[in-house]
C-alpha atoms as a PDB file:
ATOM      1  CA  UNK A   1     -12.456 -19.399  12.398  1.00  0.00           C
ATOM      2  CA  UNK A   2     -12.718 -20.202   8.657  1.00  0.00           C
ATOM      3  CA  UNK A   3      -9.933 -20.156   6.278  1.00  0.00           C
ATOM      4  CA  UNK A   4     -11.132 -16.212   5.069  1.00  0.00           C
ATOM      5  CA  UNK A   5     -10.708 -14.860   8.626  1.00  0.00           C
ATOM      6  CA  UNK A   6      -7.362 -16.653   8.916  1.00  0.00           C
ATOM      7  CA  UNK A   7      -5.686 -14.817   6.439  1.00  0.00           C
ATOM      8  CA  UNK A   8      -7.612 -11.444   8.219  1.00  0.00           C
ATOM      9  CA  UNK A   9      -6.305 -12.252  11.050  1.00  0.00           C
ATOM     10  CA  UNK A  10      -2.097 -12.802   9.890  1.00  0.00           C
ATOM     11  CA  UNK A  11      -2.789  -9.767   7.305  1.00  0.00           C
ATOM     12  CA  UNK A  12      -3.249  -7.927  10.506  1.00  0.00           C
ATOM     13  CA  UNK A  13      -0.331  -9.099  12.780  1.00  0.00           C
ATOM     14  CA  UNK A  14       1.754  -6.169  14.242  1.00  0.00           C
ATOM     15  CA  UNK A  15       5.338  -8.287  13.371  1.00  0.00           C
ATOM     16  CA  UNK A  16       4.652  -8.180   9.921  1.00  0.00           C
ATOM     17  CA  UNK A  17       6.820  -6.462   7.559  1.00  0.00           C
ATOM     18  CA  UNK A  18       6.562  -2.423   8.007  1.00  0.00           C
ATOM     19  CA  UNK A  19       8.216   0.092   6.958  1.00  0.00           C
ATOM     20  CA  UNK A  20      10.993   0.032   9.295  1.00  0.00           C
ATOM     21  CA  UNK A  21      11.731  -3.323   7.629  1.00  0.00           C
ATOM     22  CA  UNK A  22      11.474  -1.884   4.279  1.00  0.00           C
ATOM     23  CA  UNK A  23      13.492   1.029   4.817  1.00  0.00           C
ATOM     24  CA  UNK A  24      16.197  -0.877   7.024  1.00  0.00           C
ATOM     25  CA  UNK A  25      17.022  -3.926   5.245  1.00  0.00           C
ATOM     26  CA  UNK A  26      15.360  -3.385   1.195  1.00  0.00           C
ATOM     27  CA  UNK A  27      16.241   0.130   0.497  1.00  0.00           C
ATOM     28  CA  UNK A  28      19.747   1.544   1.025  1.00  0.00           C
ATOM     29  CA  UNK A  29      20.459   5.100   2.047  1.00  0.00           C
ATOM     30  CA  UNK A  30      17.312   6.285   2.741  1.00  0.00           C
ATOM     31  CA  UNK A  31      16.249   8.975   3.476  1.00  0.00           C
ATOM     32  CA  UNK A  32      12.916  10.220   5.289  1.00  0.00           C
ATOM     33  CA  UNK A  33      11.269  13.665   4.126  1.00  0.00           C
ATOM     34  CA  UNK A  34       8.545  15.059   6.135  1.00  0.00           C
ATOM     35  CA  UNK A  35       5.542  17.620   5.901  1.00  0.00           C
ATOM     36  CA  UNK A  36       2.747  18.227   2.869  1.00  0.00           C
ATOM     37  CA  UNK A  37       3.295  21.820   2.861  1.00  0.00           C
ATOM     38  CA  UNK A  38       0.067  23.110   3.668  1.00  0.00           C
ATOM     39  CA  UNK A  39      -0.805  21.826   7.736  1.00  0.00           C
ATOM     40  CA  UNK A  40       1.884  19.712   8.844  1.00  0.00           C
ATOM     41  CA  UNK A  41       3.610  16.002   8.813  1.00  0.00           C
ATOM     42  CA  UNK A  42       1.684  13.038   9.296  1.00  0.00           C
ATOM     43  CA  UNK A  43       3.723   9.509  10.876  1.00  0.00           C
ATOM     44  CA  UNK A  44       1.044   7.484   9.125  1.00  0.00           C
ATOM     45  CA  UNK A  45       2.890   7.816   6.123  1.00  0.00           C
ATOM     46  CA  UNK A  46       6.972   7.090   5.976  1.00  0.00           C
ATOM     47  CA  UNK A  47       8.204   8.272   2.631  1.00  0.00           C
ATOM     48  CA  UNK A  48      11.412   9.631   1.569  1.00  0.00           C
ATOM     49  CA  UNK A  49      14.303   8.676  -1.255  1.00  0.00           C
ATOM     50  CA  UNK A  50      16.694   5.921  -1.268  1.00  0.00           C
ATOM     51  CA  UNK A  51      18.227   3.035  -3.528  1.00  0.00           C
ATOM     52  CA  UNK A  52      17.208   0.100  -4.970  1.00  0.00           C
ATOM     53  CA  UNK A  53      19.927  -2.202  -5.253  1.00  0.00           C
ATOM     54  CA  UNK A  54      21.649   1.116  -6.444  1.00  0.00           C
ATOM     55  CA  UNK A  55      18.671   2.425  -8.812  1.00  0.00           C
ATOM     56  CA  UNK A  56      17.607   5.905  -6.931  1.00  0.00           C
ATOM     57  CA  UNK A  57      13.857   5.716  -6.200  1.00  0.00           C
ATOM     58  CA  UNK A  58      11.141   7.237  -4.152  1.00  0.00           C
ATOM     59  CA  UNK A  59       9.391   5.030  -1.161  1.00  0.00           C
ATOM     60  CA  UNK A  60       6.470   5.660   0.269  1.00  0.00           C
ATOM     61  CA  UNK A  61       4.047   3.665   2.630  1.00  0.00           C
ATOM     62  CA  UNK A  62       2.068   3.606   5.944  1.00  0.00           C
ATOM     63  CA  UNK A  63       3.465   2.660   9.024  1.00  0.00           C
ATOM     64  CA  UNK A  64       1.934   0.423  11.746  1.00  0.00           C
ATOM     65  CA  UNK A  65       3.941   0.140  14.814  1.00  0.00           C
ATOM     66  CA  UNK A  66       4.680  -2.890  17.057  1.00  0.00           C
ATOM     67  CA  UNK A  67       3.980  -1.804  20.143  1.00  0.00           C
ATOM     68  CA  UNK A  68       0.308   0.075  20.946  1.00  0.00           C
ATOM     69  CA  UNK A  69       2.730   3.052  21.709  1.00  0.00           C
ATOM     70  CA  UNK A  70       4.033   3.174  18.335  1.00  0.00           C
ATOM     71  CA  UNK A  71       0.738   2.863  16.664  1.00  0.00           C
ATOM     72  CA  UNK A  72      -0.742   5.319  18.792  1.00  0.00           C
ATOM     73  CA  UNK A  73       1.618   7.695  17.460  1.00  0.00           C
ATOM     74  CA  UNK A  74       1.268   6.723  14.073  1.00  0.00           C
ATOM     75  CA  UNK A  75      -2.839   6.369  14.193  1.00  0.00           C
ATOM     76  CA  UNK A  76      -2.454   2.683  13.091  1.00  0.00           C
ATOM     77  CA  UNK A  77      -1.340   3.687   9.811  1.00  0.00           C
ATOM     78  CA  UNK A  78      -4.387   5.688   8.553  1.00  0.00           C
ATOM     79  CA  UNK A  79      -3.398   9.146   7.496  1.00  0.00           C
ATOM     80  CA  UNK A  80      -4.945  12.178   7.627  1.00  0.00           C
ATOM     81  CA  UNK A  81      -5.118  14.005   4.727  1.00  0.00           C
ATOM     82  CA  UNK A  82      -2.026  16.205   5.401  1.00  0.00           C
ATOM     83  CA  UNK A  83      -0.430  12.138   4.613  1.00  0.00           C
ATOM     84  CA  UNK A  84      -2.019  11.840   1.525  1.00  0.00           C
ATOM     85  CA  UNK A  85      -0.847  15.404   0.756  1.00  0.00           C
ATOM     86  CA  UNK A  86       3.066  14.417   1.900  1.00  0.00           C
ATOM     87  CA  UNK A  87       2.822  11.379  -0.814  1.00  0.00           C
ATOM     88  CA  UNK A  88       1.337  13.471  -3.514  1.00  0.00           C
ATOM     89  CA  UNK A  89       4.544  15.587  -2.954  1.00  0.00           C
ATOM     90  CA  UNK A  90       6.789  13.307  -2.589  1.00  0.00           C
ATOM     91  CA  UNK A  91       5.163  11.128  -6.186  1.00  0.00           C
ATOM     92  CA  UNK A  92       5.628  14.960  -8.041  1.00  0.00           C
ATOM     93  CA  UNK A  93       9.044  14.898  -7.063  1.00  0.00           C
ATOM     94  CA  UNK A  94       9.689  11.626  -8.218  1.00  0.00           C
ATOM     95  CA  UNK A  95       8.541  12.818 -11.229  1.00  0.00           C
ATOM     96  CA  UNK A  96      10.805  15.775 -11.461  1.00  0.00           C
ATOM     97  CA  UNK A  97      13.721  13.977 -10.837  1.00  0.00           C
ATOM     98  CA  UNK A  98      12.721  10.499 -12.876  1.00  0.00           C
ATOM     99  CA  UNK A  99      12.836   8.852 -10.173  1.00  0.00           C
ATOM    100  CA  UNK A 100      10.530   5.621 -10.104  1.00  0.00           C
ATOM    101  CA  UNK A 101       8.084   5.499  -6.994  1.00  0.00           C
ATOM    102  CA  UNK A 102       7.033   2.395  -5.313  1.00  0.00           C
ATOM    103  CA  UNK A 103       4.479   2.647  -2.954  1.00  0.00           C
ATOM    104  CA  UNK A 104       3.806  -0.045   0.118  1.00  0.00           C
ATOM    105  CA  UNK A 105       0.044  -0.152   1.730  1.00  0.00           C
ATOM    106  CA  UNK A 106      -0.803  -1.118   5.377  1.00  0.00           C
ATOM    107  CA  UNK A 107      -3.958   0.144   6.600  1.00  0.00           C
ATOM    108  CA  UNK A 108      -7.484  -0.523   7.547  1.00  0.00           C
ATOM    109  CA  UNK A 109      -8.307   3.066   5.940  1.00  0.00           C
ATOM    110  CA  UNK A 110      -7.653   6.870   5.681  1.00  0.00           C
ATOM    111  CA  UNK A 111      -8.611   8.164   8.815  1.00  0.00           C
ATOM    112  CA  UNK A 112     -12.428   9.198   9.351  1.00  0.00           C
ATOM    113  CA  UNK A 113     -12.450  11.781  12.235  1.00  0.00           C
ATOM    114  CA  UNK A 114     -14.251  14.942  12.104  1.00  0.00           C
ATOM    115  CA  UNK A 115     -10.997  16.914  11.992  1.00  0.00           C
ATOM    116  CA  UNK A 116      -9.451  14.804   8.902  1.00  0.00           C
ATOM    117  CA  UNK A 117     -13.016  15.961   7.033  1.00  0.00           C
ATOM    118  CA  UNK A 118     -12.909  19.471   7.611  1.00  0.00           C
ATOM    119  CA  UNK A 119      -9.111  19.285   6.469  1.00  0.00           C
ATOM    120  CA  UNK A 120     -10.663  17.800   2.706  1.00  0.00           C
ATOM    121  CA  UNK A 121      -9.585  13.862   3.574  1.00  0.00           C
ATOM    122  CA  UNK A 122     -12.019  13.110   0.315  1.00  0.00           C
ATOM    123  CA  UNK A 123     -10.076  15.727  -1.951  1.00  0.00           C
ATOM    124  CA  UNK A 124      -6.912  14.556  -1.099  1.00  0.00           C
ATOM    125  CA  UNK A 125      -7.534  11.030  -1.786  1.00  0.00           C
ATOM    126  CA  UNK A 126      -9.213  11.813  -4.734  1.00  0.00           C
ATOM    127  CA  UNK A 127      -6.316  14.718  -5.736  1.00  0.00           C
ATOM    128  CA  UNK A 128      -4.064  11.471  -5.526  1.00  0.00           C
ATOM    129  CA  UNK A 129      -6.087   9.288  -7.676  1.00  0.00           C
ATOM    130  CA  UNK A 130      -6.041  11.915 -10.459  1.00  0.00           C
ATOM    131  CA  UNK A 131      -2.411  13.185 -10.364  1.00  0.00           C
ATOM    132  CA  UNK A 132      -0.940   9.490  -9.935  1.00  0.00           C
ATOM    133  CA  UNK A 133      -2.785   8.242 -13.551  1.00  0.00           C
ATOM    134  CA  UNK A 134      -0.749  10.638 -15.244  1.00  0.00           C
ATOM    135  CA  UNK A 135       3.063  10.748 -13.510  1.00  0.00           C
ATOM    136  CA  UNK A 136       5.584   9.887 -16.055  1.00  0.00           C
ATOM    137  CA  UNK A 137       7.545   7.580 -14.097  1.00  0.00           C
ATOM    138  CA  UNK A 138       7.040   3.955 -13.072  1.00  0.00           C
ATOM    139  CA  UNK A 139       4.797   3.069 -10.225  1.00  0.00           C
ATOM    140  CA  UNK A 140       4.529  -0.231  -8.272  1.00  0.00           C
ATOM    141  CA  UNK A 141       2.607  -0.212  -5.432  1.00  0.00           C
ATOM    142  CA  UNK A 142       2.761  -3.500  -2.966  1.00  0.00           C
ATOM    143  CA  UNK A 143       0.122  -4.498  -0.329  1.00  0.00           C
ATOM    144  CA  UNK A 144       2.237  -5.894   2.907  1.00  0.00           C
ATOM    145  CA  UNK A 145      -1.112  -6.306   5.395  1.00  0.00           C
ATOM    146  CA  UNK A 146      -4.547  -4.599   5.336  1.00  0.00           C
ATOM    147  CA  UNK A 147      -5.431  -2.387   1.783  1.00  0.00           C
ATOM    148  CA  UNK A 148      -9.006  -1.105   3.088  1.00  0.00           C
ATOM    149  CA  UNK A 149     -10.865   0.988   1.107  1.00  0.00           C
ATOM    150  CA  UNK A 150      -9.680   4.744  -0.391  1.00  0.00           C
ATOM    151  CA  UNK A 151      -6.916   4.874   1.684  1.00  0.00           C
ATOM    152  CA  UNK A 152      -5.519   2.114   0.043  1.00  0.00           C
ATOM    153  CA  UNK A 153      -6.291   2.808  -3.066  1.00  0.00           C
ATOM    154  CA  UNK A 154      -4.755   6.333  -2.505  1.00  0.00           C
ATOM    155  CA  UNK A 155      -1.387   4.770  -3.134  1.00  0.00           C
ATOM    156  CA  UNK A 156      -2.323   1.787  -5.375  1.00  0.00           C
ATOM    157  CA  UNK A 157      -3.219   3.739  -8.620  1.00  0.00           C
ATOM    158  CA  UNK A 158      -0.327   2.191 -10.151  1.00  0.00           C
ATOM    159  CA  UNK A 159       1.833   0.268 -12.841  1.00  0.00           C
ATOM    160  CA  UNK A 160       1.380  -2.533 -11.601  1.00  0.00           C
ATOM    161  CA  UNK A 161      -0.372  -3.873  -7.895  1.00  0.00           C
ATOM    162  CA  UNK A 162       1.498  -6.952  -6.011  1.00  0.00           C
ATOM    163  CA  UNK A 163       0.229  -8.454  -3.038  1.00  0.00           C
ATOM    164  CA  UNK A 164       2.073 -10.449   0.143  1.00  0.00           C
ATOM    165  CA  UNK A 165       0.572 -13.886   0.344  1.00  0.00           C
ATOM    166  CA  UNK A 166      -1.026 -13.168   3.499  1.00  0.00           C
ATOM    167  CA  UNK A 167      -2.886  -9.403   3.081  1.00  0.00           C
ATOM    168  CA  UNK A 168      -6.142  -8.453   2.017  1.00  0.00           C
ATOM    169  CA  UNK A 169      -7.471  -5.591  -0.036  1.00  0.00           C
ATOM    170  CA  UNK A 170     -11.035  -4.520   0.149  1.00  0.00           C
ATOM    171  CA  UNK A 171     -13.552  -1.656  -0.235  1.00  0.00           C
ATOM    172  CA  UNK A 172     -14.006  -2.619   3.829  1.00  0.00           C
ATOM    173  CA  UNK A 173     -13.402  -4.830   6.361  1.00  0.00           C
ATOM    174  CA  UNK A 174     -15.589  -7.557   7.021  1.00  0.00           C
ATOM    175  CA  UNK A 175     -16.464  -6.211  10.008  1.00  0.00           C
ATOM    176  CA  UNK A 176     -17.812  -3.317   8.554  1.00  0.00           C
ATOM    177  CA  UNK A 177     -19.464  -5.333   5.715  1.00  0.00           C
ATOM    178  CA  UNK A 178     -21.385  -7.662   8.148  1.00  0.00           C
ATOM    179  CA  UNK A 179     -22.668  -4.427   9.943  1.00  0.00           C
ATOM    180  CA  UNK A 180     -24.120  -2.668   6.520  1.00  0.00           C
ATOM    181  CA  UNK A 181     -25.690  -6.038   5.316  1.00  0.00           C
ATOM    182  CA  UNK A 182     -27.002  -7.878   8.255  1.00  0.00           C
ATOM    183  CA  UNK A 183     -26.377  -5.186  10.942  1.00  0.00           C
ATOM    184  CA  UNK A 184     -24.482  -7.895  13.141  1.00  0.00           C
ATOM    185  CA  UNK A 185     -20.499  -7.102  13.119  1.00  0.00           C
ATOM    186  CA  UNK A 186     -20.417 -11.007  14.543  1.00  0.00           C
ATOM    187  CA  UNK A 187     -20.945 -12.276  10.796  1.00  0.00           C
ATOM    188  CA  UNK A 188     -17.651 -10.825   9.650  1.00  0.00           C
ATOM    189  CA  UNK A 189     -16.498 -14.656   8.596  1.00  0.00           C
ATOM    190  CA  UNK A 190     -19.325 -14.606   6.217  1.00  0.00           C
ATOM    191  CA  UNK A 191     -18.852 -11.621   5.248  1.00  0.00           C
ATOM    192  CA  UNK A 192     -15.224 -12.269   4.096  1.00  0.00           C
ATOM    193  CA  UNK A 193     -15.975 -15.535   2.266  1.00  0.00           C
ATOM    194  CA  UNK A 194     -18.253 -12.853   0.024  1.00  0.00           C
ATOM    195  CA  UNK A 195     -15.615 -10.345  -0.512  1.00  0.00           C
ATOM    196  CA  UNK A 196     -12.951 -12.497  -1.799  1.00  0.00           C
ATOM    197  CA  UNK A 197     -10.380 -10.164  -0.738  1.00  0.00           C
ATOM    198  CA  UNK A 198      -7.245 -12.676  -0.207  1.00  0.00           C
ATOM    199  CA  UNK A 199      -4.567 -12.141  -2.620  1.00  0.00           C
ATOM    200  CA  UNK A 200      -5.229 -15.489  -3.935  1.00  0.00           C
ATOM    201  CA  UNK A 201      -9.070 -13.933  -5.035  1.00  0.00           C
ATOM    202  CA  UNK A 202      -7.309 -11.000  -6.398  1.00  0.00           C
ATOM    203  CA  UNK A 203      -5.054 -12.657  -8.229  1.00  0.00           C
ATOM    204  CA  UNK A 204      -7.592 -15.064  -9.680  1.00  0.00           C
ATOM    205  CA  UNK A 205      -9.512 -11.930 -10.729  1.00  0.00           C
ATOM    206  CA  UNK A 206      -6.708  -9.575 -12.479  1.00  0.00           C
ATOM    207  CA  UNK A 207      -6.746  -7.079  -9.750  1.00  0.00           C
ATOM    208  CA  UNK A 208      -3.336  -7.628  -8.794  1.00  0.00           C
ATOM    209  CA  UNK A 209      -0.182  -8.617 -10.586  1.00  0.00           C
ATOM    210  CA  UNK A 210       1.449 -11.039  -8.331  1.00  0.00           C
ATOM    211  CA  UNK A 211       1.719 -12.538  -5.539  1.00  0.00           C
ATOM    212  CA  UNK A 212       4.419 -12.200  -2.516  1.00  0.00           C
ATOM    213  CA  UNK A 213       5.105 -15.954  -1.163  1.00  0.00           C
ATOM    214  CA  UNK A 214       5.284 -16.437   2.984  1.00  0.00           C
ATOM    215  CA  UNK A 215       5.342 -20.076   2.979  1.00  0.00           C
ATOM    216  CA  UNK A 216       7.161 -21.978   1.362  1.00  0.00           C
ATOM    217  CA  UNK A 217       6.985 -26.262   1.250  1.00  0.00           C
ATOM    218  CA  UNK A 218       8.157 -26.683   4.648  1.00  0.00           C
ATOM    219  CA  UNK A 219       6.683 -23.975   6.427  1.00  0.00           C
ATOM    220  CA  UNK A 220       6.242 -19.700   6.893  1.00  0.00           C
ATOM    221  CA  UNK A 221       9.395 -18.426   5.328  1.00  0.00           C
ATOM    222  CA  UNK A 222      12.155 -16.016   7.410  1.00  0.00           C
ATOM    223  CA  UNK A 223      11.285 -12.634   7.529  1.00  0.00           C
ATOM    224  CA  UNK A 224      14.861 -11.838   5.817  1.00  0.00           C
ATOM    225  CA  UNK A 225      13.813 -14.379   3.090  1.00  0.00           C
ATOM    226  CA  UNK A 226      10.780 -12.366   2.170  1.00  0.00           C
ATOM    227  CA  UNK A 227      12.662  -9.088   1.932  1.00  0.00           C
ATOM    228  CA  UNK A 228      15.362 -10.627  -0.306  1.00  0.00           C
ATOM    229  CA  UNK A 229      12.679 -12.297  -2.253  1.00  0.00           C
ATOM    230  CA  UNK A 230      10.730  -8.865  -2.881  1.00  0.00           C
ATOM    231  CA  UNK A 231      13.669  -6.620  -3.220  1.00  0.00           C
ATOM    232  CA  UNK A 232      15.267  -9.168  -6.431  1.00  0.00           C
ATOM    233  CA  UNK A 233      11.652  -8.845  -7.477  1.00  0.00           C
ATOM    234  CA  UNK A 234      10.830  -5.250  -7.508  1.00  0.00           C
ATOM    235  CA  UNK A 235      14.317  -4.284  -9.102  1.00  0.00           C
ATOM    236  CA  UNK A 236      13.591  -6.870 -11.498  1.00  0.00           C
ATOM    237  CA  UNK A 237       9.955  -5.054 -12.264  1.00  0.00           C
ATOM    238  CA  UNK A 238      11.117  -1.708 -11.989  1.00  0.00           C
ATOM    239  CA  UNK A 239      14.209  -1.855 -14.536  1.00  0.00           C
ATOM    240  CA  UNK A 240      11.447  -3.575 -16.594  1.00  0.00           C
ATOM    241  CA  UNK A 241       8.919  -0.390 -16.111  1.00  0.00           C
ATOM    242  CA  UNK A 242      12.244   2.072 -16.730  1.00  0.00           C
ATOM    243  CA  UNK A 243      12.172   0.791 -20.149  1.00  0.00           C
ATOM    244  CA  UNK A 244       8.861   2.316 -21.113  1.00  0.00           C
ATOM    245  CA  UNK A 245       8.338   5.559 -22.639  1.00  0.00           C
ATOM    246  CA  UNK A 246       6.657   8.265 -20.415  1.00  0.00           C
ATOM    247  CA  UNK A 247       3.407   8.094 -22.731  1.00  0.00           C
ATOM    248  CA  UNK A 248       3.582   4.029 -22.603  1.00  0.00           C
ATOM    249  CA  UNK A 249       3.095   4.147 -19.059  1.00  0.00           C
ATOM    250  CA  UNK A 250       0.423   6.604 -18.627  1.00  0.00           C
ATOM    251  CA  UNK A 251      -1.355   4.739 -21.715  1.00  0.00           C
ATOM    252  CA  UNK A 252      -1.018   1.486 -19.911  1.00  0.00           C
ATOM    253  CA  UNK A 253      -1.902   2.650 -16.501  1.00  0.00           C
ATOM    254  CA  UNK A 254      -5.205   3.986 -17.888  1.00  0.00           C
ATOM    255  CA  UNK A 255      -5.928   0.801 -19.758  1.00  0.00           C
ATOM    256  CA  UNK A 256      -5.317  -1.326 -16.372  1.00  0.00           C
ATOM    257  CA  UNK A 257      -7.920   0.604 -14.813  1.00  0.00           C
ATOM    258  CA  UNK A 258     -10.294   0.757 -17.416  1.00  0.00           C
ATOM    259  CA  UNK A 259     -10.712  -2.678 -17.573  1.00  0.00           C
ATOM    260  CA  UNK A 260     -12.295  -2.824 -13.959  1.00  0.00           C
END
């Protein structure tokens, strides 16, 4: 396996940090809200309000389950678009209450099913894209495991875009990138040298803004370690965001993707 498909493979562990984690041990008092309003609620997506080592802010982020029976009933972590619809919500009331929103990714992709396209799974990803470039409230988005493609991206228009050392973020998998080039799904190691979608490349390349540590000199770091580690670092980043005007971040959240 080369070094590439390593870092596929521990990006997509099931006992990585989730939500649960997240929401357990990082953010205090939370609470879960449910439903987009329009069809119904979607367990892809966990999001709700809480506090940040006693800052009120909104969470939001797809949950993978542990066990094949909880990611059966949360498809894996790809929404629908009734999920994409519940975030959108959620990021408006953030807004409304100036409440910053920080956003954690884990899936392979917004779901692709028949009934997920006749429900407008393009429009809501896109209707997320185009309301989240101009909220007036600070935005961090973190990747904990796989960032694939526009359902990724659905929740990473933001301030600012960390990474955990061991995820990957990616128009695709390389799976699905070996099959459109050489039609063989068996190349997916090449494929993933290509794509440079470790959070090492990204880094390198000034798509993301930092990177989450899981090792440290003497080995993979405890599980409570990295949660400590991110939530000093997020308060730390989102007290710094607070500080900005309302047109300072929009401004600067344009300019970050502009440069792409």
């Amino acid at each position: 396996m080369s070094r590439v498909m390593e870092v596929v493979s521990l990006a997509r562990k099931t006992d990585r940090i989730n939500m649960k984690d997240i929401t357990a041990h990082v953010i205090d008092d939370f609470i879960e809200l449910h439903g987009d309003r329009v069809f119904t609620d979607d367990p892809a997506i966990v999001g709700g309000v809480g506090r940040l080592n006693g800052l009120p802010v909104t969470v939001i982020g797809n949950q993978k389950g542990t066990t094949i029976e909880e990611n059966m009933h949360s498809n894996f972590g790809s929404a629908h678009p009734e999920g994409y619809r519940k975030s959108l919500r959620l990021m408006k009331q953030a807004e409304k209450f100036n409440r910053p929103i920080i956003n954690f990714i884990n899936t392979s992709g917004a779901y692709c099913g028949v009934e997920a396209e006749e429900r407008g799974q393009g429009e809501a990803i896109a209707r997320n894209l185009f309301e989240m470039s101009a909220l007036k409230v600070p935005i961090l988005s973190i990747i904990m495991g796989e960032g694939g493609s526009g359902g990724a991206l659905a929740l990473a228009l933001a301030d600012e875009v960390w990474m955990m050392e061991h995820s990957i973020y990616s128009i695709l998998s390389p799976e699905g990138f070996a099959s459109i080039l050489w039609k063989d799904s068996k190349k997916a190691g090449e494929a993933a040298e290509l794509m440079r979608l470790t959070s090492a490349d990204l880094k390198e390349l000034g798509i993301v803004e930092k990177v989450i540590k899981e090792n440290g000199p003497d080995g993979e770091l405890t599980k409570e370690t990295v949660l400590q580690m991110l939530k000093d670092d997020m308060t730390a980043k989102i007290n710094e965001l607070s500080k900005l005007s309302a047109d300072s971040l929009t401004a600067e959240r344009y300019e970050r993707f502009r440069k792409y």
